[in-house]
C-alpha atoms as a PDB file:
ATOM      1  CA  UNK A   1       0.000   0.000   0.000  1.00  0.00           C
ATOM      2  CA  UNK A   2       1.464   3.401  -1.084  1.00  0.00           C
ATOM      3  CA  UNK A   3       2.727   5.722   1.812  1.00  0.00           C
ATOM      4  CA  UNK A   4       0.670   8.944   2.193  1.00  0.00           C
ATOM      5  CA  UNK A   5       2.116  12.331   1.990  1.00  0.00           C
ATOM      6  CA  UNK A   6       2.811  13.868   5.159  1.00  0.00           C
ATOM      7  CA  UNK A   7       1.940  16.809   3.735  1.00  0.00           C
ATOM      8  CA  UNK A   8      -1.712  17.777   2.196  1.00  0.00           C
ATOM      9  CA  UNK A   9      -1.674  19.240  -1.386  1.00  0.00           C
ATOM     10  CA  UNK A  10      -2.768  22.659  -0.362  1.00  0.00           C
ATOM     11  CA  UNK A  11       0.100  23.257   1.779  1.00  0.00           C
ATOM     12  CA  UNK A  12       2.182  22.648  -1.145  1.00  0.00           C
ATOM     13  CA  UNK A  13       0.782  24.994  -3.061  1.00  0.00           C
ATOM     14  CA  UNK A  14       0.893  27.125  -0.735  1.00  0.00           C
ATOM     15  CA  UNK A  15       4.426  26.793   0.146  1.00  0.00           C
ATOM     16  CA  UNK A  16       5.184  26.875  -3.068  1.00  0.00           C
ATOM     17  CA  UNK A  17       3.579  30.309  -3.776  1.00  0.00           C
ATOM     18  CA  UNK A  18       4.908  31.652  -0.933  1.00  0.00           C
ATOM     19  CA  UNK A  19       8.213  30.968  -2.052  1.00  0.00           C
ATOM     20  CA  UNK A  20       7.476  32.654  -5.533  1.00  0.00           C
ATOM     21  CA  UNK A  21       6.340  35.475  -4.059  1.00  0.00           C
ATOM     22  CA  UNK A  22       9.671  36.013  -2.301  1.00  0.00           C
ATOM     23  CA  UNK A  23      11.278  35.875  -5.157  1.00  0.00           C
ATOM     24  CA  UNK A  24       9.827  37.920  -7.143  1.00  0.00           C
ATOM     25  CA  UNK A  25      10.301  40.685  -3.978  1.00  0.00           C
ATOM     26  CA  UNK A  26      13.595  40.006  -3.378  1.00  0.00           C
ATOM     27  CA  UNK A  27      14.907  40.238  -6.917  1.00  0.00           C
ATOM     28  CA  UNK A  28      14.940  43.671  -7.669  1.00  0.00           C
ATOM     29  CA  UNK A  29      17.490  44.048  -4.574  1.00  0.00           C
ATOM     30  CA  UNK A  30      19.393  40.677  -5.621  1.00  0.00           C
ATOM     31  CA  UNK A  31      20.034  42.589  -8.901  1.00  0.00           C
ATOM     32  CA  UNK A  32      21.025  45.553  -6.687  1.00  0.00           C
ATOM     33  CA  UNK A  33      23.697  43.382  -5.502  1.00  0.00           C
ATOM     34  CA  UNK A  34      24.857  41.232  -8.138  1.00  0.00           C
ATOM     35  CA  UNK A  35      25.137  44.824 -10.586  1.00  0.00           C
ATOM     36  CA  UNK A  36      27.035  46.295  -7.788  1.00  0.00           C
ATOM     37  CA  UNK A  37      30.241  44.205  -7.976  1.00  0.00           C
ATOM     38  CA  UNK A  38      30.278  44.281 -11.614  1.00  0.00           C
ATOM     39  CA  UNK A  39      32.093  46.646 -13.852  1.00  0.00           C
ATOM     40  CA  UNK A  40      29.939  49.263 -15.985  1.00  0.00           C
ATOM     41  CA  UNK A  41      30.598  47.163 -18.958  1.00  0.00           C
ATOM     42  CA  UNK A  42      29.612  44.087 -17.437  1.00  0.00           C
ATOM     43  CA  UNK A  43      26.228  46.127 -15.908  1.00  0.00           C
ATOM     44  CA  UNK A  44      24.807  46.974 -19.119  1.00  0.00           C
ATOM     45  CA  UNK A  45      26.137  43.402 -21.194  1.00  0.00           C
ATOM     46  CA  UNK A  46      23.008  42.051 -23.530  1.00  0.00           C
ATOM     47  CA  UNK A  47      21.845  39.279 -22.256  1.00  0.00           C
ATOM     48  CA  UNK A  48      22.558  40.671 -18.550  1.00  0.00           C
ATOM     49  CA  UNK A  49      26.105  38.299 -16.756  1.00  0.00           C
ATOM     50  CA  UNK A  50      25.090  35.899 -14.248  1.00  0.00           C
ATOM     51  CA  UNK A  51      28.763  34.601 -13.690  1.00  0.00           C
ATOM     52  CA  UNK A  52      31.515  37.139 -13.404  1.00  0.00           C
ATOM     53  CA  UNK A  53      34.747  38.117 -11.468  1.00  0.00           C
ATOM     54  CA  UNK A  54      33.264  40.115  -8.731  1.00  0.00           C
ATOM     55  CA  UNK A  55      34.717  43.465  -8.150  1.00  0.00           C
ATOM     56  CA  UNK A  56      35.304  46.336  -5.301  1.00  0.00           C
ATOM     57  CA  UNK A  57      36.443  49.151  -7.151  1.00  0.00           C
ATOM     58  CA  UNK A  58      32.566  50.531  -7.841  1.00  0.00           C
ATOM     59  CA  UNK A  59      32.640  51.058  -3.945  1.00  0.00           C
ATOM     60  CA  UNK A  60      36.228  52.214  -3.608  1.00  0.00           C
ATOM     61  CA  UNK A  61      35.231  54.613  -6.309  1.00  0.00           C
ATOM     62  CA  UNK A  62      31.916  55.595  -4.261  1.00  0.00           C
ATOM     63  CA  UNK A  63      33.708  56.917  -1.227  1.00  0.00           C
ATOM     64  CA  UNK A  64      37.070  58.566  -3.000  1.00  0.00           C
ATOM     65  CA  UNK A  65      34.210  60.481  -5.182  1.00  0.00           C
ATOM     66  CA  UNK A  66      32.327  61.666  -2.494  1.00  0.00           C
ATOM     67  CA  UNK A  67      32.785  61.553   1.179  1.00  0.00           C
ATOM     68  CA  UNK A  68      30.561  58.439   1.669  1.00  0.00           C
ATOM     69  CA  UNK A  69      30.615  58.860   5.368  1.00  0.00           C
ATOM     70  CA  UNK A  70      29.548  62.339   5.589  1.00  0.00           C
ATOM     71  CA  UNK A  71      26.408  61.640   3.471  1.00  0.00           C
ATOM     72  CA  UNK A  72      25.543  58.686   5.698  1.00  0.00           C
ATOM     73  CA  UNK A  73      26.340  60.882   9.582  1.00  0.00           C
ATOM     74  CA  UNK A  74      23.714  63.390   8.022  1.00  0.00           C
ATOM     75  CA  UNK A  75      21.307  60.586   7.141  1.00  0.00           C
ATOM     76  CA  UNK A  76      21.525  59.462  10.552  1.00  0.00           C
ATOM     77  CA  UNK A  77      21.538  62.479  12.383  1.00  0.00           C
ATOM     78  CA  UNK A  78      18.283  63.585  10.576  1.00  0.00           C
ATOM     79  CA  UNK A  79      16.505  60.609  10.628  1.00  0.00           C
ATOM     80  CA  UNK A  80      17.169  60.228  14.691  1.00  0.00           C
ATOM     81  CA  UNK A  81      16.701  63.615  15.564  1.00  0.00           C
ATOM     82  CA  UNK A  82      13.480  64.252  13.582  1.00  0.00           C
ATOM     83  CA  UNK A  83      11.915  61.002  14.842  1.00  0.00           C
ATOM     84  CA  UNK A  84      13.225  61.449  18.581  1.00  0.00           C
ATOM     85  CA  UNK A  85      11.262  65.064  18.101  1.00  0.00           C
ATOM     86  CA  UNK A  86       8.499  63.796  16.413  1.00  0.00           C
ATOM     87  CA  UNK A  87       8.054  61.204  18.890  1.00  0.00           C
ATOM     88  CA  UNK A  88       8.059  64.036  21.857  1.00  0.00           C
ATOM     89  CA  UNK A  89       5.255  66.390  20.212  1.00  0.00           C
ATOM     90  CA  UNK A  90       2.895  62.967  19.074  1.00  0.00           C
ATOM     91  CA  UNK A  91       3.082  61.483  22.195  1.00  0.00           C
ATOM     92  CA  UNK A  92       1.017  64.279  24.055  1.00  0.00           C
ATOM     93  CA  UNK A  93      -0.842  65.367  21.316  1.00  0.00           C
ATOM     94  CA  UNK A  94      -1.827  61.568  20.714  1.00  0.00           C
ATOM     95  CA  UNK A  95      -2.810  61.532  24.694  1.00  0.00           C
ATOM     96  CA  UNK A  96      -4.964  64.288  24.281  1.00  0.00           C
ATOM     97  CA  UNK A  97      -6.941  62.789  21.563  1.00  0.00           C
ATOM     98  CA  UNK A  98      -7.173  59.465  23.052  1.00  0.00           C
ATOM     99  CA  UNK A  99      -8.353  60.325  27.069  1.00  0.00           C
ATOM    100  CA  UNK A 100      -9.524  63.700  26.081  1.00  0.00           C
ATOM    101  CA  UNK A 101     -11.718  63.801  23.327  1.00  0.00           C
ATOM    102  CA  UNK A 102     -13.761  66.736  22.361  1.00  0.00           C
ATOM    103  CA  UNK A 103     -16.213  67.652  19.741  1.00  0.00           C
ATOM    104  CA  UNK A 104     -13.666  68.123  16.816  1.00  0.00           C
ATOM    105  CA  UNK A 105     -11.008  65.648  18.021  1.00  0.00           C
ATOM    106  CA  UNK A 106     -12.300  62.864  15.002  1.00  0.00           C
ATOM    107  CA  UNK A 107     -12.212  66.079  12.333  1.00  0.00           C
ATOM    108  CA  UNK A 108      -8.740  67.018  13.021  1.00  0.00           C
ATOM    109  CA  UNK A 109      -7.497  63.652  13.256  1.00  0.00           C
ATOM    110  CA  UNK A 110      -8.718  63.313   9.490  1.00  0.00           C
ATOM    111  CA  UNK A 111      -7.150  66.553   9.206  1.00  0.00           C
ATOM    112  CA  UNK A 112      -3.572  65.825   9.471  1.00  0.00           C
ATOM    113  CA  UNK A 113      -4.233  62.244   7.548  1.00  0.00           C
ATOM    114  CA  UNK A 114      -5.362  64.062   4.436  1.00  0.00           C
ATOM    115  CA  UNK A 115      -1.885  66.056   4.710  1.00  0.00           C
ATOM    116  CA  UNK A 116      -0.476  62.810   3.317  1.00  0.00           C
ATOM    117  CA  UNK A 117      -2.563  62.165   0.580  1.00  0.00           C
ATOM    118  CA  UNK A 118      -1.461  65.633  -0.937  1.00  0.00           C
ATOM    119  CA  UNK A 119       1.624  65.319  -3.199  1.00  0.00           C
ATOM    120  CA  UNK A 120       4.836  66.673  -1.615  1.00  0.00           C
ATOM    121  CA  UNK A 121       5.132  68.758  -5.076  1.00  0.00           C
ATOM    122  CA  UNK A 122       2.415  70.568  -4.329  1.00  0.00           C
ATOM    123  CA  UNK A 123       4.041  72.261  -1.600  1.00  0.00           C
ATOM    124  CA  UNK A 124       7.493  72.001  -2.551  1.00  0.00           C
ATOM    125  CA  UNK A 125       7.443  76.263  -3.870  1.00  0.00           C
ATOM    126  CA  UNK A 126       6.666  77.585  -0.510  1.00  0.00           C
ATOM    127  CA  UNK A 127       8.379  75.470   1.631  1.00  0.00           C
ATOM    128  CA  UNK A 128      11.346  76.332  -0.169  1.00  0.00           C
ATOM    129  CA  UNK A 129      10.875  79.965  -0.029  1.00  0.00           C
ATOM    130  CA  UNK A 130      10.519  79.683   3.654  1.00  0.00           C
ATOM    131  CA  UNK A 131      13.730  77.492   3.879  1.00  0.00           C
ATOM    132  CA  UNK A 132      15.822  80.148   2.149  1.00  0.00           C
ATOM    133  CA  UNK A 133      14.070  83.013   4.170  1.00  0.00           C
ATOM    134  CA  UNK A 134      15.108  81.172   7.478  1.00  0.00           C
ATOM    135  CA  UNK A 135      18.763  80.684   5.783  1.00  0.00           C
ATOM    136  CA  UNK A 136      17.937  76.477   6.418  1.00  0.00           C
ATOM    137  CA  UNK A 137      18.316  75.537   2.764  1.00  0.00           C
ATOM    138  CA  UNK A 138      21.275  72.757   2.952  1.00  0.00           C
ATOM    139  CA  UNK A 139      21.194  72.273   6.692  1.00  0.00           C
ATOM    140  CA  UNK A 140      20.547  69.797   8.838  1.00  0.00           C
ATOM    141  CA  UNK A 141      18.359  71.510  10.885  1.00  0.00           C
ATOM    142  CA  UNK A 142      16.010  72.402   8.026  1.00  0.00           C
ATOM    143  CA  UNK A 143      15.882  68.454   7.032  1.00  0.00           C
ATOM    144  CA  UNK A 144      15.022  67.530  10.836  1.00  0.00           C
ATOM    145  CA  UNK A 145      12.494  70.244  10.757  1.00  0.00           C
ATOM    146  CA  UNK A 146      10.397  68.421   7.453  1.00  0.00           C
ATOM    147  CA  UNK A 147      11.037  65.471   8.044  1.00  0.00           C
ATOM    148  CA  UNK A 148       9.860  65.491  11.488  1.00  0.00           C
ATOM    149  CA  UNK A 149       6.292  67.331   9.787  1.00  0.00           C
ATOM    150  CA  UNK A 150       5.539  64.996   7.447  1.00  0.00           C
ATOM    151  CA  UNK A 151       5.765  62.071   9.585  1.00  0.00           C
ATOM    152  CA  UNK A 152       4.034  64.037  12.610  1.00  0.00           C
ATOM    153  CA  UNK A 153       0.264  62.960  10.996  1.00  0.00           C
ATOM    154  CA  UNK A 154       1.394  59.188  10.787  1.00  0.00           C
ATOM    155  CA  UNK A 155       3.081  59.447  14.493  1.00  0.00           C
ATOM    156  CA  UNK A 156       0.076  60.960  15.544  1.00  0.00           C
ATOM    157  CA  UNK A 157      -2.468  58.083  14.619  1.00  0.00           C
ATOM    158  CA  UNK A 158      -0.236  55.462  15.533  1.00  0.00           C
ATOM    159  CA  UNK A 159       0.428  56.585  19.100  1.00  0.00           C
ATOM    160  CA  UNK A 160      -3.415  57.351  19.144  1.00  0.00           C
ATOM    161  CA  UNK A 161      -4.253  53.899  18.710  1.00  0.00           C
ATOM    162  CA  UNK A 162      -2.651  52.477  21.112  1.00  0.00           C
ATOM    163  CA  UNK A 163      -3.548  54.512  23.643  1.00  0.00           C
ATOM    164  CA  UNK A 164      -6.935  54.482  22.711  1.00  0.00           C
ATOM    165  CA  UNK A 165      -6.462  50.310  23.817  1.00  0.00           C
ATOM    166  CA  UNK A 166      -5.495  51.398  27.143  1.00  0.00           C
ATOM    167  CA  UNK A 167      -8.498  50.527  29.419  1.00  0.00           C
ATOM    168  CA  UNK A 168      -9.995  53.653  30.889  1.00  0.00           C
ATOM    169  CA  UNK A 169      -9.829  51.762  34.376  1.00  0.00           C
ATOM    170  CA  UNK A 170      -6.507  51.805  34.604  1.00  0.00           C
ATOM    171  CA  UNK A 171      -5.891  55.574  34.344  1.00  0.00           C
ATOM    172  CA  UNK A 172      -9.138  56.017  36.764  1.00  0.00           C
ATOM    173  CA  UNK A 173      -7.589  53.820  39.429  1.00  0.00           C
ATOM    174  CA  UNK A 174      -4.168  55.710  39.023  1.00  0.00           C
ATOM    175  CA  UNK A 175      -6.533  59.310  39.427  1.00  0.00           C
ATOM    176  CA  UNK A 176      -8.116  57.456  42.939  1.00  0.00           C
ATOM    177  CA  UNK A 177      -4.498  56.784  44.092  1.00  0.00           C
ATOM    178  CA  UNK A 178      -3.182  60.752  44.231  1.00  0.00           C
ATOM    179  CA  UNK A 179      -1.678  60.791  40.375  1.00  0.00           C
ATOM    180  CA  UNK A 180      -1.736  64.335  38.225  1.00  0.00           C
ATOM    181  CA  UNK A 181      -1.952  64.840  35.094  1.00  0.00           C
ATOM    182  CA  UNK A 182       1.671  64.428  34.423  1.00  0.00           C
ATOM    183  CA  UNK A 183       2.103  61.272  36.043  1.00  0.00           C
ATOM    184  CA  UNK A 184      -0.851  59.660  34.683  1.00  0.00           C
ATOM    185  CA  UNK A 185       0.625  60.705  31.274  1.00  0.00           C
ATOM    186  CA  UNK A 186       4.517  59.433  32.233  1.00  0.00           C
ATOM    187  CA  UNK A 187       4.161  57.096  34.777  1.00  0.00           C
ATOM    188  CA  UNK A 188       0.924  54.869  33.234  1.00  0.00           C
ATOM    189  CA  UNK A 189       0.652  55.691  29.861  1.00  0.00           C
ATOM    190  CA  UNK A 190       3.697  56.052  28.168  1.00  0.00           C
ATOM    191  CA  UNK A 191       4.893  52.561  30.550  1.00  0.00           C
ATOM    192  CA  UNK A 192       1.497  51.078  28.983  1.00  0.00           C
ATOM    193  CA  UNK A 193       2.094  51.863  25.524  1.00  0.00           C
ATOM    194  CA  UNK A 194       5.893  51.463  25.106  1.00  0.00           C
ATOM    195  CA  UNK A 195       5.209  49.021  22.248  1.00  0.00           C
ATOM    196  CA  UNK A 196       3.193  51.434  20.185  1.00  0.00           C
ATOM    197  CA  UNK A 197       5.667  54.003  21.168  1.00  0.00           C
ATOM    198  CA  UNK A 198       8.752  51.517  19.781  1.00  0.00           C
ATOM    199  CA  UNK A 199       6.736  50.599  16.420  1.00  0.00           C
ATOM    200  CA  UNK A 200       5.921  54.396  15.702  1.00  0.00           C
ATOM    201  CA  UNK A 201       9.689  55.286  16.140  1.00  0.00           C
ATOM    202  CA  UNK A 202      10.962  52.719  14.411  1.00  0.00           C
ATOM    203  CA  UNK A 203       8.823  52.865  11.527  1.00  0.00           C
ATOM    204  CA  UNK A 204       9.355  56.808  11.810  1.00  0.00           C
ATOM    205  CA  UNK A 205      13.311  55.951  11.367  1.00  0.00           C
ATOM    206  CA  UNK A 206      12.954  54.402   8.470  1.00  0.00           C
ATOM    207  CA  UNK A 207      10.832  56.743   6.614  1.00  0.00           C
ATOM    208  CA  UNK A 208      13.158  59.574   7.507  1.00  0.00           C
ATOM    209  CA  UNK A 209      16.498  57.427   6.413  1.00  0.00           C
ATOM    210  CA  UNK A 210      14.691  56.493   2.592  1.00  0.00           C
ATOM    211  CA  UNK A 211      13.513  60.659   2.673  1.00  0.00           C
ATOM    212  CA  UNK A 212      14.840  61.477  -0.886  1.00  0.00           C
ATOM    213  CA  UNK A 213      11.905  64.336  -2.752  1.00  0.00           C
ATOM    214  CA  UNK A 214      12.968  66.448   0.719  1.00  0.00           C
ATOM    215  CA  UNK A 215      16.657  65.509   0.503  1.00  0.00           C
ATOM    216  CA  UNK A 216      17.208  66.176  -3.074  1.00  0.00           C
ATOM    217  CA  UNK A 217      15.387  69.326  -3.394  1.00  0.00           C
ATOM    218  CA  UNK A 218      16.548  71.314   0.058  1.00  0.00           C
ATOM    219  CA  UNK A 219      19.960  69.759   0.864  1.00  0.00           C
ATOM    220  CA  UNK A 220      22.964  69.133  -1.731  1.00  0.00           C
ATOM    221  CA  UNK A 221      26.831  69.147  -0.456  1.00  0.00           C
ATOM    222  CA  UNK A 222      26.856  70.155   3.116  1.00  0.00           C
ATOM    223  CA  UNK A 223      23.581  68.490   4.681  1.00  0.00           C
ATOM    224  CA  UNK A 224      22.665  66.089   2.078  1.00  0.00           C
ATOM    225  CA  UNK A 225      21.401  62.028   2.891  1.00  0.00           C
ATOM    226  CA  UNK A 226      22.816  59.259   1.154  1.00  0.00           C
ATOM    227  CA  UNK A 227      19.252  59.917  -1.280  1.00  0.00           C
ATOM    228  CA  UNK A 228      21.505  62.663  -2.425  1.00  0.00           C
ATOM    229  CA  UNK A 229      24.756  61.240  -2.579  1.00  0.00           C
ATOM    230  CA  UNK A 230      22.596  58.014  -4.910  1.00  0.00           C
ATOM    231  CA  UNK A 231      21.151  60.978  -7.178  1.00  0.00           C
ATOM    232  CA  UNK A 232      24.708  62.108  -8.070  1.00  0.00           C
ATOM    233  CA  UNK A 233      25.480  59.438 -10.099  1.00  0.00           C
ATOM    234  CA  UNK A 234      22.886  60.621 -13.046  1.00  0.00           C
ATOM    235  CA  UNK A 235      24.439  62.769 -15.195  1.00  0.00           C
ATOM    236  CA  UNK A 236      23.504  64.602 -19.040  1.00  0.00           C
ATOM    237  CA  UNK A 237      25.654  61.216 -19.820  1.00  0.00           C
ATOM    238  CA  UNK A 238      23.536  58.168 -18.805  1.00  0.00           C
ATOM    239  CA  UNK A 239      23.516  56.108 -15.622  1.00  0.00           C
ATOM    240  CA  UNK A 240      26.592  54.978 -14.388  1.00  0.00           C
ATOM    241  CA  UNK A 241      24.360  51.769 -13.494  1.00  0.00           C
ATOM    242  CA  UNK A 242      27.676  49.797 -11.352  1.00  0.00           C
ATOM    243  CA  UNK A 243      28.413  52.737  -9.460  1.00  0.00           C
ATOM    244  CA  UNK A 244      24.691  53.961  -8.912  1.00  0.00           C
ATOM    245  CA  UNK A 245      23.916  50.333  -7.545  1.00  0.00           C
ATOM    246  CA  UNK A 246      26.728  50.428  -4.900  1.00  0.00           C
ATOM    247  CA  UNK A 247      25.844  53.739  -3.812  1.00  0.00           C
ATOM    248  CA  UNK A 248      22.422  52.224  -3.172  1.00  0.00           C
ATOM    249  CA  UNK A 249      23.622  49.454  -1.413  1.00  0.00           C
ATOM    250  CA  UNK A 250      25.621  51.297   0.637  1.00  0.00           C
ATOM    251  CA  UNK A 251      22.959  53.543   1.688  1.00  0.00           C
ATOM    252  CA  UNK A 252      20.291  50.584   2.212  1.00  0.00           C
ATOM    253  CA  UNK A 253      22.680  48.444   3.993  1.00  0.00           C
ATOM    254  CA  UNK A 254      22.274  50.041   7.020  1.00  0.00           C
ATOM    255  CA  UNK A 255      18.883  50.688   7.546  1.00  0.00           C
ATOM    256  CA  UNK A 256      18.381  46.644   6.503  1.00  0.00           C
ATOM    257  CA  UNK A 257      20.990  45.883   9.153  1.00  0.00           C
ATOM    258  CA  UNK A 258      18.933  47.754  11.101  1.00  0.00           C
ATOM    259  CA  UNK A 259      15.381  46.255  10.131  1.00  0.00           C
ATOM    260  CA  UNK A 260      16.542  42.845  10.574  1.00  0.00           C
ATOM    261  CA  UNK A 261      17.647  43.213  13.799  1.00  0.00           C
ATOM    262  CA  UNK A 262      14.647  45.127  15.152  1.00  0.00           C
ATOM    263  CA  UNK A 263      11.981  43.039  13.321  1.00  0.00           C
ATOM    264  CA  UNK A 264      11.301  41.116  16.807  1.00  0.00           C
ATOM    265  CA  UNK A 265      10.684  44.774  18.341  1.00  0.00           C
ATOM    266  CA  UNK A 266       8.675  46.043  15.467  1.00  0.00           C
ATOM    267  CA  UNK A 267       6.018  43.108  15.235  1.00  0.00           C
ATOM    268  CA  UNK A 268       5.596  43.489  19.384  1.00  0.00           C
ATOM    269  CA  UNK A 269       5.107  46.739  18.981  1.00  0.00           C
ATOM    270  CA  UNK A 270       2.589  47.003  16.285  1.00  0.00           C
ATOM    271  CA  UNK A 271       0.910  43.852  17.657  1.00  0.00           C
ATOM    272  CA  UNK A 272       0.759  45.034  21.302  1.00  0.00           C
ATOM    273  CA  UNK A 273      -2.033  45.443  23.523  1.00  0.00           C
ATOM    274  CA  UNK A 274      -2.621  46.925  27.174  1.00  0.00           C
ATOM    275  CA  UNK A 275      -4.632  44.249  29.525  1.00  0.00           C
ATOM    276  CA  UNK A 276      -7.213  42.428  27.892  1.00  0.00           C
END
């Protein structure tokens, strides 16, 4: 008698899929990779190399062109700062919302949402006239400044749903016990909700360290991200596609690094919940 699978059809398939699926993500950075230790001959070869001699000098050429480290300290500096600030304005205003509601708390919530459905275009013009008039064009203080706004709205509603799970009771039984304002707010809520809090800066970080519309058009030699230092290799000539793919990977490997290692964080944080 013929031995049964130990596993059902289905979950074949669905294995299976699964594993396509991956693929088909993952390829576009593979490609990333594989063009980045090729030459720029080898980069644009018809039909594309599969096997070649792998080379360094794309990267070597990356930081003796431009000071690969500088781009990547203001990258980092921006994208902590700006969420670390972020995080201290959302956190109250999110608290408010959430324990304090009030007639028009639901209308300006889908206030600052709709601020991300407009295109960043759109108000490219007077932002940048305001920039220049505050002398922050190409400083990292003007790149803190946006990037910290446009990721305020998505702080905001993040932080507001989690504290919005906090049961009421909790907070009521802190009020019976002597607490103020203040340490309801530090001492319950923030403790309560450090999850949320971890998942909205993390996911903050990110957004701020792949910034490039910002970047590009407000920063250039002195404060500029690694999205500026990438940009740089497009020229009147062509793509220099070798050279643009290792400056990519250099700027993504970090931030990867960094998501990898704080995916265990990230899922307990957006998957959190106060008592049940």
């Amino acid at each position: 008698m013929a031995k049964r699978s130990a596993y059902p059809p289905a979950l074949i398939a669905r294995t299976l899929i699964a594993w396509l699926v991956t693929l088909v993500l993952f390829f576009p950075l593979g490609w990333l990779i594989l063009t980045a230790f090729k030459t720029e001959l080898q980069a644009i070869a018809v039909p594309p190399l599969l096997l070649f001699m792998p080379t360094l000098d794309n990267f070597r050429e990356v930081q003796e062109r431009s000071d690969y480290l500088l781009y990547a300290r203001n990258s980092l500096i921006t994208s902590v700062v700006s969420t670390v600030i972020g995080l201290l304005i959302a956190a109250p205003a999110a608290y408010s919302m959430a324990f304090f509601k009030g007639r028009h708390t639901k209308n300006i919530l889908m206030w600052m949402l709709s601020t991300k459905m407009m295109p960043a275009v759109g108000a490219l013009v007077p932002i940048y006239v305001l920039a220049q008039q505050a002398g922050l064009l190409d400083t990292r203080t003007g790149l803190i400044i946006i990037f910290m706004l446009s990721n305020l709205p998505i702080m905001v509603w993040m932080l507001y749903s989690h504290f919005k799970d906090i049961p009421h009771e909790i907070l009521e039984a802190a009020r019976m016990d002597g607490a103020n304002l203040w340490q309801e707010f530090y001492r319950v809520t923030l403790p309560l909700a450090l999850g949320g809090l971890a998942s909205t800066g993390l996911l903050c970080l990110v957004l701020s360290w792949n910034e490039a519309f910002w970047s590009l058009n407000l920063s250039s030699a002195k404060a500029g991200t690694l999205a500026t230092l990438i940009a740089s290799y497009s020229s009147p000539e062509g793509l220099f596609w070798a050279k643009l793919s290792a400056a990519s990977l250099m700027a993504i490997a970090p931030i990867v690094v960094f998501g990898w290692f704080s995916q265990k964080q990230l899922v307990q944080g957006l998957t959190f919940g106060a008592v049940k």
